[in-house]
C-alpha atoms as a PDB file:
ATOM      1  CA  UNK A   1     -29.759  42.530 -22.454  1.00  0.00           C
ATOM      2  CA  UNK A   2     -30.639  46.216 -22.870  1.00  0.00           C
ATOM      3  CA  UNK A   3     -27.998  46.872 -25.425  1.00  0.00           C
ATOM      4  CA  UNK A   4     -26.364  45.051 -28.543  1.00  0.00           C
ATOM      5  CA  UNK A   5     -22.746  44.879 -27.367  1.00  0.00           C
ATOM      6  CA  UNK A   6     -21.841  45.338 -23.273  1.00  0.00           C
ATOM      7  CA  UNK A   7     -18.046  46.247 -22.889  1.00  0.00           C
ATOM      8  CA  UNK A   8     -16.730  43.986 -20.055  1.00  0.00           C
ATOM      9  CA  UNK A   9     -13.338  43.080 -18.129  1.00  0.00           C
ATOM     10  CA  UNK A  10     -11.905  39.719 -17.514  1.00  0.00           C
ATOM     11  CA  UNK A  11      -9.731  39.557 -14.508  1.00  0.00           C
ATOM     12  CA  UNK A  12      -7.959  37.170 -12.780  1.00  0.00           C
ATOM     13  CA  UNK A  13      -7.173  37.059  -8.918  1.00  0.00           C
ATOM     14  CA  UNK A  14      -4.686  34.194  -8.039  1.00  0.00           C
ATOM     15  CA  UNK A  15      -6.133  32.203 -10.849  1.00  0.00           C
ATOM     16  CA  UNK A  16     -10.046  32.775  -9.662  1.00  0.00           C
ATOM     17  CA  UNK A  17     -11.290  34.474 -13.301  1.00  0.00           C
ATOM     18  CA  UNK A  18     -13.671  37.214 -13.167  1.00  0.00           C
ATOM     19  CA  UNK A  19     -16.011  38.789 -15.987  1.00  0.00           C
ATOM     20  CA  UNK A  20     -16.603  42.751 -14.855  1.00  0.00           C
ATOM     21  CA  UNK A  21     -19.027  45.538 -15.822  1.00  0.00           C
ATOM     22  CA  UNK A  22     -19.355  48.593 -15.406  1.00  0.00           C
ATOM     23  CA  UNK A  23     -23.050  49.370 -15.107  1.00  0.00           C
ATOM     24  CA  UNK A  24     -23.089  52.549 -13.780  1.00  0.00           C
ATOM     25  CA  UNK A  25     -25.227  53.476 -16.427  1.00  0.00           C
ATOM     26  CA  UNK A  26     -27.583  50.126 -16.233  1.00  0.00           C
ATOM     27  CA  UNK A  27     -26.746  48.759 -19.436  1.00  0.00           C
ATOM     28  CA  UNK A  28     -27.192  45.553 -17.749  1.00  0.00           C
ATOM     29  CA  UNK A  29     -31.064  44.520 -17.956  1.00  0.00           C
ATOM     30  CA  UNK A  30     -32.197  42.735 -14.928  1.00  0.00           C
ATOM     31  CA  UNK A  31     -34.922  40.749 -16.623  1.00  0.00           C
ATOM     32  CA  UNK A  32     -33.388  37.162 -16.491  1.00  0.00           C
ATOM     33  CA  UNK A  33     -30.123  38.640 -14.796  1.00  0.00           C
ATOM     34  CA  UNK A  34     -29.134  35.160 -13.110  1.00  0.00           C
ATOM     35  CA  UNK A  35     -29.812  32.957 -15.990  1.00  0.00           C
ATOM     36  CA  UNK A  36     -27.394  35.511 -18.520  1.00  0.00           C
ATOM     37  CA  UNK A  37     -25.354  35.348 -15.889  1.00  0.00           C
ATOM     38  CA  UNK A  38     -24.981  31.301 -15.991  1.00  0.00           C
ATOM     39  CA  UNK A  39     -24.561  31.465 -19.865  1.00  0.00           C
ATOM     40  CA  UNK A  40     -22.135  34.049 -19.608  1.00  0.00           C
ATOM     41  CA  UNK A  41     -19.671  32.677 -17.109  1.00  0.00           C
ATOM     42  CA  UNK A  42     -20.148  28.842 -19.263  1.00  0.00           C
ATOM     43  CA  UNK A  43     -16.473  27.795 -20.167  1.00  0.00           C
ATOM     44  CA  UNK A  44     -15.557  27.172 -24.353  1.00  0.00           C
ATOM     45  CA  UNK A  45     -19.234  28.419 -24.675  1.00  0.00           C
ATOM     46  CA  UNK A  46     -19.348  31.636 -23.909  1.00  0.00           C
ATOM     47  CA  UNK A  47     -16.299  34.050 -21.261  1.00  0.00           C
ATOM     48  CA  UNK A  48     -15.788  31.652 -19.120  1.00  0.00           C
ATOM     49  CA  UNK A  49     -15.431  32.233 -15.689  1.00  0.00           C
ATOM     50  CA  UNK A  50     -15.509  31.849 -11.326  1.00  0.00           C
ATOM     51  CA  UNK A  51     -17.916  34.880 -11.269  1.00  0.00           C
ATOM     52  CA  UNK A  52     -19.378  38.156 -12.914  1.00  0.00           C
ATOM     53  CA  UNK A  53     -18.855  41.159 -11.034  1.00  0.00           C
ATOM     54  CA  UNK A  54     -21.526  44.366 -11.629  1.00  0.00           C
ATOM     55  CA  UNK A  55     -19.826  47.762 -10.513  1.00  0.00           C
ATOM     56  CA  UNK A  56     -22.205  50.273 -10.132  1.00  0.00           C
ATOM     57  CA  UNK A  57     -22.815  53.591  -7.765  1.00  0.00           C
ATOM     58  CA  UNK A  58     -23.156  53.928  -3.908  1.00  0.00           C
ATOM     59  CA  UNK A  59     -24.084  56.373  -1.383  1.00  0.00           C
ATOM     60  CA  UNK A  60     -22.180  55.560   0.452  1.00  0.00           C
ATOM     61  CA  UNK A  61     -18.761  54.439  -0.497  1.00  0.00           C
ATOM     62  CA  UNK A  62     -16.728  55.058  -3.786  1.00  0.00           C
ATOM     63  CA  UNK A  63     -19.471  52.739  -5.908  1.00  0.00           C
ATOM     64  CA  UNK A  64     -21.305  49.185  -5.276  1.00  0.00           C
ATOM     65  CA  UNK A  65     -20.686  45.758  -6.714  1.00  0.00           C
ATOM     66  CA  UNK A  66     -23.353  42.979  -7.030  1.00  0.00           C
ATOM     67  CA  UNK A  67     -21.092  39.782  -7.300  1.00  0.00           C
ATOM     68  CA  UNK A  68     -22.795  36.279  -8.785  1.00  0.00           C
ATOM     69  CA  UNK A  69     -21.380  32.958  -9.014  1.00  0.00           C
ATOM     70  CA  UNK A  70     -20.643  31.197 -12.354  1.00  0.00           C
ATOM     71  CA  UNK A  71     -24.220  29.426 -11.711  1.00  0.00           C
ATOM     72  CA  UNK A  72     -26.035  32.972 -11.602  1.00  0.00           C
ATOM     73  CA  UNK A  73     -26.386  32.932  -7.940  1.00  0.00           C
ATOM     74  CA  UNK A  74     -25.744  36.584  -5.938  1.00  0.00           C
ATOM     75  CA  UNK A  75     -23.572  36.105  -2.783  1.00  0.00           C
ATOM     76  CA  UNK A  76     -22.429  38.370  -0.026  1.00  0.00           C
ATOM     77  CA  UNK A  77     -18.891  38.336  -1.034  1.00  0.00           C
ATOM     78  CA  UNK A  78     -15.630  37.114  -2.602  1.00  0.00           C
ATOM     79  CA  UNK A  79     -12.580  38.019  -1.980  1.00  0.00           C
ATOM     80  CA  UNK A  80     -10.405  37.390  -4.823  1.00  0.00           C
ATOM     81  CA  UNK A  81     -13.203  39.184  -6.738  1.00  0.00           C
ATOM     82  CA  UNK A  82     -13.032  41.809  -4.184  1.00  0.00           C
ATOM     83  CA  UNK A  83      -9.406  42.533  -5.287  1.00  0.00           C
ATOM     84  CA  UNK A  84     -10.161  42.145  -8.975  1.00  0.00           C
ATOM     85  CA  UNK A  85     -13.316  45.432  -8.792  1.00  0.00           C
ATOM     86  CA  UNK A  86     -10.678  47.573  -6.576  1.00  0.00           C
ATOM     87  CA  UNK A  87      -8.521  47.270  -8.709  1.00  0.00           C
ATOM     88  CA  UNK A  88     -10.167  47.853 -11.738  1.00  0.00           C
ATOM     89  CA  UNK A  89     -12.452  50.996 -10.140  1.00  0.00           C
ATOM     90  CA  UNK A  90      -8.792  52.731 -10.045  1.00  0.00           C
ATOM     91  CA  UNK A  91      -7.396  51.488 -13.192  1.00  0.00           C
ATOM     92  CA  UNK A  92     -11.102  53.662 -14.581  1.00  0.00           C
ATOM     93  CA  UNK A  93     -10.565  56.777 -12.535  1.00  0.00           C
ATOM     94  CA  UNK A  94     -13.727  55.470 -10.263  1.00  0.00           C
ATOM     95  CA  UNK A  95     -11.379  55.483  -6.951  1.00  0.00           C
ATOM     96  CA  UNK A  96      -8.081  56.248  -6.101  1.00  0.00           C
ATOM     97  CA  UNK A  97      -5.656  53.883  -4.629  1.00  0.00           C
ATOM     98  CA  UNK A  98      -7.344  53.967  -1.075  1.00  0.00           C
ATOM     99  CA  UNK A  99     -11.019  53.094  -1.712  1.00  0.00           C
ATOM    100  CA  UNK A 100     -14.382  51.368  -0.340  1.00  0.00           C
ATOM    101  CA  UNK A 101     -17.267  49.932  -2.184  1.00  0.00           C
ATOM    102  CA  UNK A 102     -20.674  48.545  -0.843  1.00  0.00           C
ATOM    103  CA  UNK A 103     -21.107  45.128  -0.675  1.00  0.00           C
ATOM    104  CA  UNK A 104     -23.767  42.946   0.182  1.00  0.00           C
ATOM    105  CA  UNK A 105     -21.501  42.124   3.779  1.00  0.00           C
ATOM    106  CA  UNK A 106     -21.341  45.958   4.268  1.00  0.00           C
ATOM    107  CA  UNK A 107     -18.893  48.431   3.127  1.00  0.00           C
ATOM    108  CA  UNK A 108     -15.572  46.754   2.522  1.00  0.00           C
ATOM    109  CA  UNK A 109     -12.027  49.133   2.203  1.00  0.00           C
ATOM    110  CA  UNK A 110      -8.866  48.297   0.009  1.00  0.00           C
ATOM    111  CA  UNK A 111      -5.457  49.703  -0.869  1.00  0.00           C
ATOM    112  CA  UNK A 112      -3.989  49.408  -4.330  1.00  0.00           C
ATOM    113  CA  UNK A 113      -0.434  49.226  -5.362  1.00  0.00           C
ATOM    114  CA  UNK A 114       0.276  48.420  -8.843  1.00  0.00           C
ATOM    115  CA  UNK A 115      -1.369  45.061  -9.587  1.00  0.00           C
ATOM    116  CA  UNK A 116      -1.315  44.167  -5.389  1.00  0.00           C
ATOM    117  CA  UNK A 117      -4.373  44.777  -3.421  1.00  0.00           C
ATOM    118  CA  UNK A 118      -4.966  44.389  -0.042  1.00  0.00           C
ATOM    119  CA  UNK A 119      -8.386  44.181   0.754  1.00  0.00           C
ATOM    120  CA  UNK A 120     -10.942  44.484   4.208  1.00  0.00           C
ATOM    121  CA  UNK A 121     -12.800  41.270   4.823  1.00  0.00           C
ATOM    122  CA  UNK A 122     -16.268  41.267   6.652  1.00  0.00           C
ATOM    123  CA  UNK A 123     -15.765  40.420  10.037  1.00  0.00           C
ATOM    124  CA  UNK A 124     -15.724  36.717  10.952  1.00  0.00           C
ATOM    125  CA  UNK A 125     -18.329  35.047  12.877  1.00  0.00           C
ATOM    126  CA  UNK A 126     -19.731  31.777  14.057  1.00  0.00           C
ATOM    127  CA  UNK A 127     -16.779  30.167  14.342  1.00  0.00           C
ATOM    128  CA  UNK A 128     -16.157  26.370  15.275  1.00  0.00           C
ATOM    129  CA  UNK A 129     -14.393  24.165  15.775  1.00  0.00           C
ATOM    130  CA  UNK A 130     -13.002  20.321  15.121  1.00  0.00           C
ATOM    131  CA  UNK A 131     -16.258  18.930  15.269  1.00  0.00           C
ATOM    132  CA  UNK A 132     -17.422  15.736  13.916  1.00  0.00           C
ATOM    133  CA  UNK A 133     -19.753  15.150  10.705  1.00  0.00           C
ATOM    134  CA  UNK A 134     -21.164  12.540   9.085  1.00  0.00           C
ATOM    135  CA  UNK A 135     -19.661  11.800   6.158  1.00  0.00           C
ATOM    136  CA  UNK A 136     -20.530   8.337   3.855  1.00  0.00           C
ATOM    137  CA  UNK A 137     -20.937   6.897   7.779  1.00  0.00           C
ATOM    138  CA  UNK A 138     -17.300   8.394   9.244  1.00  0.00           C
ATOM    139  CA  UNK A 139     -16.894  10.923  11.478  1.00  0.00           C
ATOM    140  CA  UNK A 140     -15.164  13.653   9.573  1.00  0.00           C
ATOM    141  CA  UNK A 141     -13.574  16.090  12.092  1.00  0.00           C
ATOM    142  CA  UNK A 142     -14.162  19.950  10.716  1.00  0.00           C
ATOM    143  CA  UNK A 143     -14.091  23.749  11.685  1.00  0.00           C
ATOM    144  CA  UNK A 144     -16.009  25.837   9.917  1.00  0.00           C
ATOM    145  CA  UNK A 145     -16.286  30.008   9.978  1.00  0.00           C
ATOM    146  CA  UNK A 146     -17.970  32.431   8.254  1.00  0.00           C
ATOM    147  CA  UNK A 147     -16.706  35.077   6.374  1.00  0.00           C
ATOM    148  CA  UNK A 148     -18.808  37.052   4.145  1.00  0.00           C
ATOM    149  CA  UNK A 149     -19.776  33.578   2.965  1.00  0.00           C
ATOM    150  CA  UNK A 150     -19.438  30.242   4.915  1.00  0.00           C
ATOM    151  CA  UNK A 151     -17.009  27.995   5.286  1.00  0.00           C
ATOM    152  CA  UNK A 152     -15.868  24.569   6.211  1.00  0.00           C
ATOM    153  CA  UNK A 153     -12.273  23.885   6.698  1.00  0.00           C
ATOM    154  CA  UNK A 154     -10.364  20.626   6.800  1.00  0.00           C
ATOM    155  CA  UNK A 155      -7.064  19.804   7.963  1.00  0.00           C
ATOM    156  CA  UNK A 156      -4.929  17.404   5.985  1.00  0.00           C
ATOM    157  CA  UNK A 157      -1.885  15.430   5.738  1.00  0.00           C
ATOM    158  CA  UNK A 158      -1.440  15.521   1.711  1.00  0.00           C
ATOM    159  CA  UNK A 159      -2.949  18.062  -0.360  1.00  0.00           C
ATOM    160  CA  UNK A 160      -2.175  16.701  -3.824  1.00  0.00           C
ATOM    161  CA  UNK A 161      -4.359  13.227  -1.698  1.00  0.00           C
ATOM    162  CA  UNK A 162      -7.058  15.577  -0.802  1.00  0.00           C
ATOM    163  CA  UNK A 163     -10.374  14.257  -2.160  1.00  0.00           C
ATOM    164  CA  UNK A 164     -11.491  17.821  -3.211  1.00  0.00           C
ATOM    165  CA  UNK A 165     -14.317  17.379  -5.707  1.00  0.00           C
ATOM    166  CA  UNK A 166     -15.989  14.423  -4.026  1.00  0.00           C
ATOM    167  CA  UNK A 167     -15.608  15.063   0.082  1.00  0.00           C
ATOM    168  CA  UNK A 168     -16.007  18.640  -0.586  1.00  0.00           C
ATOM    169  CA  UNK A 169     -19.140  18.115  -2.781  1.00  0.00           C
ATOM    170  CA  UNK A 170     -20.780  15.828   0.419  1.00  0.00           C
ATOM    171  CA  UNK A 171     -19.604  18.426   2.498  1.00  0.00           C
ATOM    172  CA  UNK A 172     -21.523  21.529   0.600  1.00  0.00           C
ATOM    173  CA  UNK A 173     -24.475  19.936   0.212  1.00  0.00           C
ATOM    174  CA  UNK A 174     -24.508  18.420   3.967  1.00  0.00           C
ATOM    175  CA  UNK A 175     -27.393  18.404   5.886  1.00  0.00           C
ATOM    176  CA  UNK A 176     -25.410  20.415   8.707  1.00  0.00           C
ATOM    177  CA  UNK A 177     -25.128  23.522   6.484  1.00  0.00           C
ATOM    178  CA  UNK A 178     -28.669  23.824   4.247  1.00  0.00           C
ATOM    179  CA  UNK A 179     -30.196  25.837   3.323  1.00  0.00           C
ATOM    180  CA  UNK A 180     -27.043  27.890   2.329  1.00  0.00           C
ATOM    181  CA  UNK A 181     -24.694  25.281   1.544  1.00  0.00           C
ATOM    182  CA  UNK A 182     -20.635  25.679   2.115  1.00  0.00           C
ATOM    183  CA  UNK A 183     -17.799  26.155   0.712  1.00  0.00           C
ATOM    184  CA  UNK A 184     -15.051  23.733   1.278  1.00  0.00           C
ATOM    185  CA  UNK A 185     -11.556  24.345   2.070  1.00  0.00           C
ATOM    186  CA  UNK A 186      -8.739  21.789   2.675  1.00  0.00           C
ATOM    187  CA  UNK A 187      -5.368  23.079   4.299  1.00  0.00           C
ATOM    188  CA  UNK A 188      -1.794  21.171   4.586  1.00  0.00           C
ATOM    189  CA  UNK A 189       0.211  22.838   6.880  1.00  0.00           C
ATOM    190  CA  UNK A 190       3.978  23.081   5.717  1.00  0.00           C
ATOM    191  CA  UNK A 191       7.288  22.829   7.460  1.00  0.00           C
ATOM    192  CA  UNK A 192       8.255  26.927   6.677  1.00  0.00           C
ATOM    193  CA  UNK A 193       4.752  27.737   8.600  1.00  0.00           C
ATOM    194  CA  UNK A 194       2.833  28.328   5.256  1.00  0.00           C
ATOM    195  CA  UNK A 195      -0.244  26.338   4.115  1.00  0.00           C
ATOM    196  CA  UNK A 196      -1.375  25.235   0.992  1.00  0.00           C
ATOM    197  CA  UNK A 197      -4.856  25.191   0.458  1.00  0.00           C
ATOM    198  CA  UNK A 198      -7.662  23.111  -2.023  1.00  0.00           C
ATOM    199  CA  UNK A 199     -11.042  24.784  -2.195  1.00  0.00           C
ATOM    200  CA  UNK A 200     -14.402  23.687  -3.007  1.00  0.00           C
ATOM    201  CA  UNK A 201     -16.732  26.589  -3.778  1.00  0.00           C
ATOM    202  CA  UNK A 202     -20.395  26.474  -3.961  1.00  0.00           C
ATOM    203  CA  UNK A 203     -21.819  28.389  -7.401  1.00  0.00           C
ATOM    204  CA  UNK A 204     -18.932  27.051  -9.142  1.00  0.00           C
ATOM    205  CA  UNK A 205     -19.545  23.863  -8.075  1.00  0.00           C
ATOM    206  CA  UNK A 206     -15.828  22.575  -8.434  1.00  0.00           C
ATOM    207  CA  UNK A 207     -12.545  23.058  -7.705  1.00  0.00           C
ATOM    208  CA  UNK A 208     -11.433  26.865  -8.172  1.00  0.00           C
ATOM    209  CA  UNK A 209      -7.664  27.546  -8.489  1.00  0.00           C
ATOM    210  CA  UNK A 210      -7.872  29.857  -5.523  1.00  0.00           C
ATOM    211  CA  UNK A 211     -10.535  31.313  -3.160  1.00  0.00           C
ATOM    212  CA  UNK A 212     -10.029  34.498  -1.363  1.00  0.00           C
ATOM    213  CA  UNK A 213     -12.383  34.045   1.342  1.00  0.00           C
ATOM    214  CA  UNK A 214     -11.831  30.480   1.973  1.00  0.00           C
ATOM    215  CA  UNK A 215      -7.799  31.857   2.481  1.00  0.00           C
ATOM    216  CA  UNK A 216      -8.998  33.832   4.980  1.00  0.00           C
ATOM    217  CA  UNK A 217     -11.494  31.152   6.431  1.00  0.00           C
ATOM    218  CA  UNK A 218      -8.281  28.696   6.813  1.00  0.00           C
ATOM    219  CA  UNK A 219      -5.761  31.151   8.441  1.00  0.00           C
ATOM    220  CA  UNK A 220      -8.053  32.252  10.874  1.00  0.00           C
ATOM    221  CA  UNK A 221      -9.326  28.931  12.341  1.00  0.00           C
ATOM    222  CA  UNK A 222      -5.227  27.981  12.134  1.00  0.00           C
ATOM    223  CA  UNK A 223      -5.169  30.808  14.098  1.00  0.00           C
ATOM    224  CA  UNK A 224      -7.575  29.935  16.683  1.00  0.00           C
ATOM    225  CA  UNK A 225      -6.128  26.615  17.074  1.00  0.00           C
ATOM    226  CA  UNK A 226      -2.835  28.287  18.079  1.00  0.00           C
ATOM    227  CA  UNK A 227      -0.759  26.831  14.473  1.00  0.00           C
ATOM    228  CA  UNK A 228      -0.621  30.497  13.179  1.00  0.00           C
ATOM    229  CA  UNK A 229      -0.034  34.067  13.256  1.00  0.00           C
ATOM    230  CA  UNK A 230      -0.722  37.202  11.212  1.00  0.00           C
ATOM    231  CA  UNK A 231      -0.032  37.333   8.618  1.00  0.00           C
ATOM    232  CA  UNK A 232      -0.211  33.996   6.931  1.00  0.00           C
ATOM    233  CA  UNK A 233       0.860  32.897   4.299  1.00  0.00           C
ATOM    234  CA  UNK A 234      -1.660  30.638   2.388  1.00  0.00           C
ATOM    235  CA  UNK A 235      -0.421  28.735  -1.502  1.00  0.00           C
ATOM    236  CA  UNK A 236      -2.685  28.126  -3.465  1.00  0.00           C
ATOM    237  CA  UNK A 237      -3.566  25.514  -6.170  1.00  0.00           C
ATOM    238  CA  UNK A 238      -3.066  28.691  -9.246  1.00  0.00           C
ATOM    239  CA  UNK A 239       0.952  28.340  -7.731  1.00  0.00           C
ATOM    240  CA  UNK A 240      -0.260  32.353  -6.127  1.00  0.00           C
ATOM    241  CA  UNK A 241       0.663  33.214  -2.994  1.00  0.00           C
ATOM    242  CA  UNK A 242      -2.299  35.176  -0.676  1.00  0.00           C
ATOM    243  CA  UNK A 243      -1.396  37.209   2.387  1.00  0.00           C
ATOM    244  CA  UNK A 244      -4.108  37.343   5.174  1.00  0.00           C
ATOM    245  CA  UNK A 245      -3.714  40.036   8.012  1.00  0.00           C
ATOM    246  CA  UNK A 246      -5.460  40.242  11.180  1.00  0.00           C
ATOM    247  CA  UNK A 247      -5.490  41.566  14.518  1.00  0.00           C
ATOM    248  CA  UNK A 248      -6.215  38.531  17.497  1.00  0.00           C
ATOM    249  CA  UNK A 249      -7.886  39.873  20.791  1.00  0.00           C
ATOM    250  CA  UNK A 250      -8.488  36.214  22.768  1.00  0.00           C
ATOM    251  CA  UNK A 251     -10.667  34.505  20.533  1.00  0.00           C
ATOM    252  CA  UNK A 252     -11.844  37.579  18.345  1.00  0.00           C
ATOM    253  CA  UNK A 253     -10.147  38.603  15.208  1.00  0.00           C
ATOM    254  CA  UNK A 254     -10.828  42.059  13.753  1.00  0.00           C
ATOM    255  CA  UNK A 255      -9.324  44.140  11.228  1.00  0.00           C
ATOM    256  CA  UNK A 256      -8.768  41.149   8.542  1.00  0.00           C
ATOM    257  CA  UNK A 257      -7.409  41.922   5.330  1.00  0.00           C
ATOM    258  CA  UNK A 258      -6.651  39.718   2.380  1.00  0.00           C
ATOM    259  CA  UNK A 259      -3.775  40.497   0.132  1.00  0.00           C
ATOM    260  CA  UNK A 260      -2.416  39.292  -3.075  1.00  0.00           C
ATOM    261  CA  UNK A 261      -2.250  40.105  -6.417  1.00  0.00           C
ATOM    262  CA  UNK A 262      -4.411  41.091  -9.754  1.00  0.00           C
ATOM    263  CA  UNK A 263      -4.477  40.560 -13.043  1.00  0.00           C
ATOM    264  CA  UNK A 264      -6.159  42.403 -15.982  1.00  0.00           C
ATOM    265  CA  UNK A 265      -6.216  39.535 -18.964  1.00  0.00           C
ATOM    266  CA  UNK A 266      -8.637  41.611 -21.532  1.00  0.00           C
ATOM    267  CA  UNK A 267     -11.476  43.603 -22.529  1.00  0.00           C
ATOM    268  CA  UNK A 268     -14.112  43.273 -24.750  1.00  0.00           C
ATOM    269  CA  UNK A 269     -17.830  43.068 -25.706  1.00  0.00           C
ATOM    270  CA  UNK A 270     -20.226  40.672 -24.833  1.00  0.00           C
ATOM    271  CA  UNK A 271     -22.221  40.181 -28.206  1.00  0.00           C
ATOM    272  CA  UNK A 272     -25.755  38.951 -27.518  1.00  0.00           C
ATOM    273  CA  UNK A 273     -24.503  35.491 -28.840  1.00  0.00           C
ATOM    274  CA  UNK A 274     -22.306  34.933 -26.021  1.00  0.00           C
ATOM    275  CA  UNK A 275     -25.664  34.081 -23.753  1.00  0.00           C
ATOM    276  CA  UNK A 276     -27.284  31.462 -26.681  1.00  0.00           C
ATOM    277  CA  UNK A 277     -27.850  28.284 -25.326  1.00  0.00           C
END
């Protein structure tokens, strides 16, 4: 990296954990960016974490992230990341509580009160559903949306029965979805008109304790099966509750926002030590 120590923030959005920069300046070096990346986010190792999140400046909005997966991987977006940056660009002064930043799914807005942030979500699209797939020679029925990022999502009976690691593993390397792979969400609906949700996320590899986007993914196809309205309310496995907002017009959603809460857990500096093998 270009300097001995980088100053960093680990956050925590419904119990996905973040490692953020600010590299406004560049004190990032972008010489083997994905592979520090991987070492970085490597649990009892180094941090530890879902994903590292780069702020840095824009043209066109308040400032930029670049958001990679614990595996080093740079996706379009993530939205309890998403939360985590807004949040932290006006905890620095960067923005004030009504902001934008530039992602790689466009310009994305949020609103920040206290630790809650509600945040814009790219708009959805290519969206199906309860179709069959192949899975270990059954016919698993699915829907699937993206937003941002892909999505699969998977209606069950019992969530704590939910084969989440293994199906959802199949499922994100299926031949239906390469070269991009999925993520994997599985939804119990419950008797106050809630859900709890199970995700899968590609990069990570594993079960995460939440997933912004795959929130989002779930309420919406609810919603286009007629099972839900905005806003829903989606549990997830961190015991966090996520709000998702949206305007329906027929089949089309639009104006989408996720909303939930933050959490700043420290800061530090990365020595070079915490990227040794």
């Amino acid at each position: 990296m270009s300097q001995e120590k980088i100053p960093f923030y680990k956050m925590s959005g419904s119990g996905n954990d973040f490692i953020l920069v600010d590299n406004r300046n560049r004190i990032v070096d972008e010489e083997n960016l994905g592979k520090w990346i991987a070492l970085i986010c490597r649990r009892r190792h180094s941090v530890g974490a879902d994903g590292l999140i780069l702020v840095e400046d824009s043209d066109r909005a308040d400032f930029s992230w670049r958001f990679f997966n614990a595996d080093g991987g740079q996706v379009e977006m993530c939205g309890n990341g998403g939360r985590c940056v807004a949040r932290l660009a006006h905890l620095k002064g960067i923005a004030g509580p009504a902001l934008s930043f530039e992602t790689k799914a466009g310009v994305i807005r949020a609103e920040v009160t206290g630790k809650r942030v509600k945040l814009e979500m790219p708009q959805p699209s290519a969206a199906e559903l309860d179709y069959p797939l192949d899975v270990d020679g059954h016919a698993l029925i699915v829907s699937s949306v993206t937003v941002g990022v892909p999505h699969v999502v998977i209606r069950v009976n019992d969530i704590e029965e939910a084969r989440v690691f293994e199906t959802g593993r199949q499922i994100r390397y299926h031949k239906h979805y390469v070269p991009e792979g999925t993520n994997v969400n599985f939804v119990q609906p419950l008797d106050d008109g809630a859900f709890a949700i199970r995700t899968y996320e590609r990069g990570v590899e594993d079960e995460t304790l939440a997933c912004g986007t795959g929130s989002v993914a779930a309420a919406l196809i609810a919603s286009a099966k007629d099972i839900a309205d905005s806003p829903v309310t989606m549990h997830t496995r961190g015991n966090e509750v996520l709000l998702i907002h949206f305007e329906k017009d027929n089949s089309l959603f639009r104006d989408v926002f996720l909303e939930g809460e933050t959490k700043v857990v420290y800061e530090g500096s990365l020595w070079k030590e915490a990227a040794e093998g």
